[in-house]
N, C-alpha and C. Protein backbone atom coordinates (compact mmCIF):
# COMPACT_ATOMS: atom_id res chain seq x y z
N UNK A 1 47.86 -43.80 35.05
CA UNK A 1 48.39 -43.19 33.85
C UNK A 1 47.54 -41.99 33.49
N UNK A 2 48.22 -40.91 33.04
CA UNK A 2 47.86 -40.12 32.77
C UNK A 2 47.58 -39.73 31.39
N UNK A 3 47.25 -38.83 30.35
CA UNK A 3 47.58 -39.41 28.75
C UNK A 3 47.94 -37.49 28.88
N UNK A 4 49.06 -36.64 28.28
CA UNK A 4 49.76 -35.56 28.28
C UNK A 4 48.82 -34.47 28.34
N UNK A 5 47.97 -33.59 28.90
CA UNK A 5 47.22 -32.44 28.51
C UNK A 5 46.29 -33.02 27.45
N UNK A 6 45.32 -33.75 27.55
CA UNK A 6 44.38 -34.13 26.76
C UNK A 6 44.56 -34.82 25.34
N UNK A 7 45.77 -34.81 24.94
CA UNK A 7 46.08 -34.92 23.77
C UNK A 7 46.37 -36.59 23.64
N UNK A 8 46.15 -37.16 22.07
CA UNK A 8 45.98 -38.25 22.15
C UNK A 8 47.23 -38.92 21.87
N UNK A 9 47.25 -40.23 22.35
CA UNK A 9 48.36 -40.49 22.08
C UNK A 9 48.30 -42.37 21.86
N UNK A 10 48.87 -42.87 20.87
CA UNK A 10 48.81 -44.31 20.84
C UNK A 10 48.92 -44.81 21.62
N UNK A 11 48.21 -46.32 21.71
CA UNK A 11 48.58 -47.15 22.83
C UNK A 11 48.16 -48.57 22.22
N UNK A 12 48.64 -49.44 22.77
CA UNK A 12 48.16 -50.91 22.06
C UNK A 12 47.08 -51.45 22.72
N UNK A 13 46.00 -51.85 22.55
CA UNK A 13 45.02 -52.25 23.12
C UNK A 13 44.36 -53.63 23.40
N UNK A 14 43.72 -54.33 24.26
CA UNK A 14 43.33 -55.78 24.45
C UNK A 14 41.62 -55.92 24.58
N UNK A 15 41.56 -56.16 22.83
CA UNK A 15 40.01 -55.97 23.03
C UNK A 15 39.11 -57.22 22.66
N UNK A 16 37.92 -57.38 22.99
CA UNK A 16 37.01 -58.76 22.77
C UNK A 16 36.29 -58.23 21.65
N UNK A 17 36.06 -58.83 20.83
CA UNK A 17 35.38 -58.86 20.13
C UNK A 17 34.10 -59.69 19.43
N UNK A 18 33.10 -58.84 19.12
CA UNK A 18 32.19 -60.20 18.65
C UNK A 18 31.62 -60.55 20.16
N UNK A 19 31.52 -59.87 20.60
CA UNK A 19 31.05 -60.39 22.03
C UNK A 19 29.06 -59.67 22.11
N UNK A 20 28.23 -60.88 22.35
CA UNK A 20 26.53 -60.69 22.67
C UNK A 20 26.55 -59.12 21.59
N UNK A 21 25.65 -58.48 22.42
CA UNK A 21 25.32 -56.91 21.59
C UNK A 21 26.34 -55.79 21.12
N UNK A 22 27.64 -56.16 22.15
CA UNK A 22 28.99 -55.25 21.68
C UNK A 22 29.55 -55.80 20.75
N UNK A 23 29.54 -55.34 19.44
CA UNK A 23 30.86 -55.75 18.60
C UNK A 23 32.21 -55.68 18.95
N UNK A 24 32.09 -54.71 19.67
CA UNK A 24 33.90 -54.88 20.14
C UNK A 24 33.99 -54.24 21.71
N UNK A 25 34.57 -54.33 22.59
CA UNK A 25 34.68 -53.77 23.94
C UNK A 25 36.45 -53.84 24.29
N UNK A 26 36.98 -52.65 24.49
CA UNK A 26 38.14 -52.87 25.43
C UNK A 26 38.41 -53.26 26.42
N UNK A 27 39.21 -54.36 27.08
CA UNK A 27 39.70 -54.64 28.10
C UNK A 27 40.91 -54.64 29.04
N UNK A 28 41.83 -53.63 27.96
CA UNK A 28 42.56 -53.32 28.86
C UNK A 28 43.87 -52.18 27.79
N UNK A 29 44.55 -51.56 28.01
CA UNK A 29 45.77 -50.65 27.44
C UNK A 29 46.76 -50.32 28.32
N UNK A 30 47.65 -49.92 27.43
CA UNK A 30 48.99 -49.59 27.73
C UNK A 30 49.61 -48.10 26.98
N UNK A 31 50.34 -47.91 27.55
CA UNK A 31 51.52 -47.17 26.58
C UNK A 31 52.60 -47.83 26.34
N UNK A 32 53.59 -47.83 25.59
CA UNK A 32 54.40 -48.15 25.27
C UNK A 32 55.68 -48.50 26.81
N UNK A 33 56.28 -49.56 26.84
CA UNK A 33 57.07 -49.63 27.89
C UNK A 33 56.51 -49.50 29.82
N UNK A 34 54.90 -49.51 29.46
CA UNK A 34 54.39 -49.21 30.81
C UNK A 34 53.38 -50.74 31.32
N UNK A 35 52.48 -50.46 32.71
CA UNK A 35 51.94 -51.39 32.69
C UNK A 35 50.57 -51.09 31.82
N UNK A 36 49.65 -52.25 31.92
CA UNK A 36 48.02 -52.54 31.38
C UNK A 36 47.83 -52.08 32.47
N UNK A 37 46.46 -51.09 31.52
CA UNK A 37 45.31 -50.00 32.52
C UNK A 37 44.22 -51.45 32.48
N UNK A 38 43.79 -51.69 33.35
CA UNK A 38 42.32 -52.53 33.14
C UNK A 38 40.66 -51.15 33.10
N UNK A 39 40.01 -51.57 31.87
CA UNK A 39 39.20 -50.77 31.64
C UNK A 39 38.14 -51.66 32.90
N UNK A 40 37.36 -50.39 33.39
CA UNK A 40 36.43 -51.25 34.90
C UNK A 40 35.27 -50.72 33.64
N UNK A 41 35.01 -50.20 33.24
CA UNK A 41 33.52 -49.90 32.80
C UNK A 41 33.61 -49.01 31.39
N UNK A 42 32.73 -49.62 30.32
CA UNK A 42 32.65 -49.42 28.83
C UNK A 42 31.29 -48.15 29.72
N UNK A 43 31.69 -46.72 29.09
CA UNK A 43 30.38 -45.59 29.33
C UNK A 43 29.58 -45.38 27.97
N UNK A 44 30.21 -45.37 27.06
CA UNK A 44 29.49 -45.35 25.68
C UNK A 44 30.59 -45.96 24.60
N UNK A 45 29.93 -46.26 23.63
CA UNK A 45 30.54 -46.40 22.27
C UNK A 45 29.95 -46.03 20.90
N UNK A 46 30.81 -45.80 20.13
CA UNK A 46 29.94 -45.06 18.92
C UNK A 46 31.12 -45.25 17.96
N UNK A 47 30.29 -45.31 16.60
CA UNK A 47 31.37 -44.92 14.77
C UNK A 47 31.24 -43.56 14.70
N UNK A 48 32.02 -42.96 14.08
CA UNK A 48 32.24 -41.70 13.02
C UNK A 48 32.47 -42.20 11.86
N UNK A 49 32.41 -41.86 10.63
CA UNK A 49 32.97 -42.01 9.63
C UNK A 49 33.63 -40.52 8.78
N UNK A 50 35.25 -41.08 8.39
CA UNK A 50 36.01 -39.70 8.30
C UNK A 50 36.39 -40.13 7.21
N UNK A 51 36.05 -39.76 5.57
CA UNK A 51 36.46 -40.30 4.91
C UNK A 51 35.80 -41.58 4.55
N UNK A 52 36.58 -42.18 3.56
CA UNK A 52 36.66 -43.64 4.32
C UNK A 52 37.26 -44.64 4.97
N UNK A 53 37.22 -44.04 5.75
CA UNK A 53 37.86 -45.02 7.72
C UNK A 53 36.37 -44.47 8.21
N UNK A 54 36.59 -45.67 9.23
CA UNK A 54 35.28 -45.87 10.54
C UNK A 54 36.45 -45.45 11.58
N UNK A 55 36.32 -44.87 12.50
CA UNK A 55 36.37 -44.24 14.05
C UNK A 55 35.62 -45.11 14.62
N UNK A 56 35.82 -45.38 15.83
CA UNK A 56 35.77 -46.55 16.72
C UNK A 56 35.44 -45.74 17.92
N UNK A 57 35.23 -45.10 18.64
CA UNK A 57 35.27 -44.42 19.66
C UNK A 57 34.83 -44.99 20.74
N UNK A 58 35.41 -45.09 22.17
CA UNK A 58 34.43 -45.65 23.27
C UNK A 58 35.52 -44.75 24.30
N UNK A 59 34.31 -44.61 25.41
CA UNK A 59 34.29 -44.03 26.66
C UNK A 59 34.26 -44.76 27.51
N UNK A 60 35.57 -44.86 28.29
CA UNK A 60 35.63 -45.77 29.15
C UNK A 60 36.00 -44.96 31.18
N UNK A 61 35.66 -45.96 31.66
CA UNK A 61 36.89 -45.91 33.02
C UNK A 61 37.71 -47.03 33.46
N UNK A 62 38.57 -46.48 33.66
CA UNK A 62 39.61 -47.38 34.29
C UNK A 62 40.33 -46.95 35.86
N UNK A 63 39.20 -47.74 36.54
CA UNK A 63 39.34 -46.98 38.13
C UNK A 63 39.00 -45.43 37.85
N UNK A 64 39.22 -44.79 38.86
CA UNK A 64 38.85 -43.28 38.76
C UNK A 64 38.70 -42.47 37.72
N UNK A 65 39.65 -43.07 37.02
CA UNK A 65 40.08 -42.45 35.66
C UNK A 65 38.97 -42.28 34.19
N UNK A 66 38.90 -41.49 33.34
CA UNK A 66 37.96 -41.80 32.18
C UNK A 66 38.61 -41.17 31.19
N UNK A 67 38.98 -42.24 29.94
CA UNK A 67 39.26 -42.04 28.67
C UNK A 67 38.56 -42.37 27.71
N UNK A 68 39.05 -41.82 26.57
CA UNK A 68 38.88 -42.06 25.06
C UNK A 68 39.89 -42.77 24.43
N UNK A 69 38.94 -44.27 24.24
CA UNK A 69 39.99 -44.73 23.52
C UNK A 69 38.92 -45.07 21.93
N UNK A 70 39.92 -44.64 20.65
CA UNK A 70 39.68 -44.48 19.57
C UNK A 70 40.31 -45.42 18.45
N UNK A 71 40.15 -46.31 17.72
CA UNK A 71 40.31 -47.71 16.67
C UNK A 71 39.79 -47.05 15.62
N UNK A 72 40.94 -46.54 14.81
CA UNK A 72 40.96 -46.44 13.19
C UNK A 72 40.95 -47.45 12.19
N UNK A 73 39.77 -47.90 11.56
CA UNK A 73 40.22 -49.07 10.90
C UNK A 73 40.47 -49.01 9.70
N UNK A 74 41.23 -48.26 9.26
CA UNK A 74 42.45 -48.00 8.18
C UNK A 74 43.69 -48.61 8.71
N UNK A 75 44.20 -48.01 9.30
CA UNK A 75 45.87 -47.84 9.82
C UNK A 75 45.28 -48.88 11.03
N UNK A 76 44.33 -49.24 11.69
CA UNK A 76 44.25 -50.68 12.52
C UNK A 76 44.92 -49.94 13.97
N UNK A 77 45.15 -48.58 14.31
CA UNK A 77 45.84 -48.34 15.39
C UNK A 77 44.71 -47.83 16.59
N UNK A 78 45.10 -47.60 17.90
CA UNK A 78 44.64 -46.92 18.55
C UNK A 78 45.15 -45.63 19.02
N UNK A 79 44.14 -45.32 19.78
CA UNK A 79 44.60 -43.62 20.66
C UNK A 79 43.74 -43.42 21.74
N UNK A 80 44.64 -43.13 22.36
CA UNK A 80 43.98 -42.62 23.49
C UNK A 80 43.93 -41.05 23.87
N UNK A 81 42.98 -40.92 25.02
CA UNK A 81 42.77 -39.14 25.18
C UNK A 81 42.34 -39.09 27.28
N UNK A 82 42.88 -38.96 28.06
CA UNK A 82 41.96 -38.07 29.03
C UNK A 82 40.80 -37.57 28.53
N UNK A 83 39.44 -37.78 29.10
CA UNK A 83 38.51 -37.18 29.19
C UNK A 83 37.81 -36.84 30.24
């Protein structure tokens, strides 16, 4: 999967949480109507705070691939980005 010219775009996500030193880690996404990407490797994670909402941010790969996937916890959604 590709995500359009960098730009982000929702996706539903399958994440652990509460897990040893990670509060939260992704394990896997989708787009809408497609298959689950399996994330192979968490590269970083980090908060922003915008407002008040927390940004969720983590850098992942999934096989060759490396995204941004992003958890607003306002609106509870995700996004994703090519990076």
């Amino acid at each position: 999967m590709k995500i359009n010219n960098n730009q982000e775009e929702r996706v539903e996500v399958m994440a652990l949480f509460g897990y040893a030193m990670t509060p939260c880690q992704p394990l896997t996404f989708k787009r809408r109507g497609e298959q689950e990407i399996e994330v192979t490797e968490l590269l970083k994670s980090q908060v922003r705070f915008v407002g008040k909402s927390a940004k969720h941010i983590f850098d992942v790969l999934a096989g060759n691939a490396a995204y941004r996937l992003t958890f607003d916890s306002v609106d509870l959604t995700w996004v994703a980005e090519s990076i």
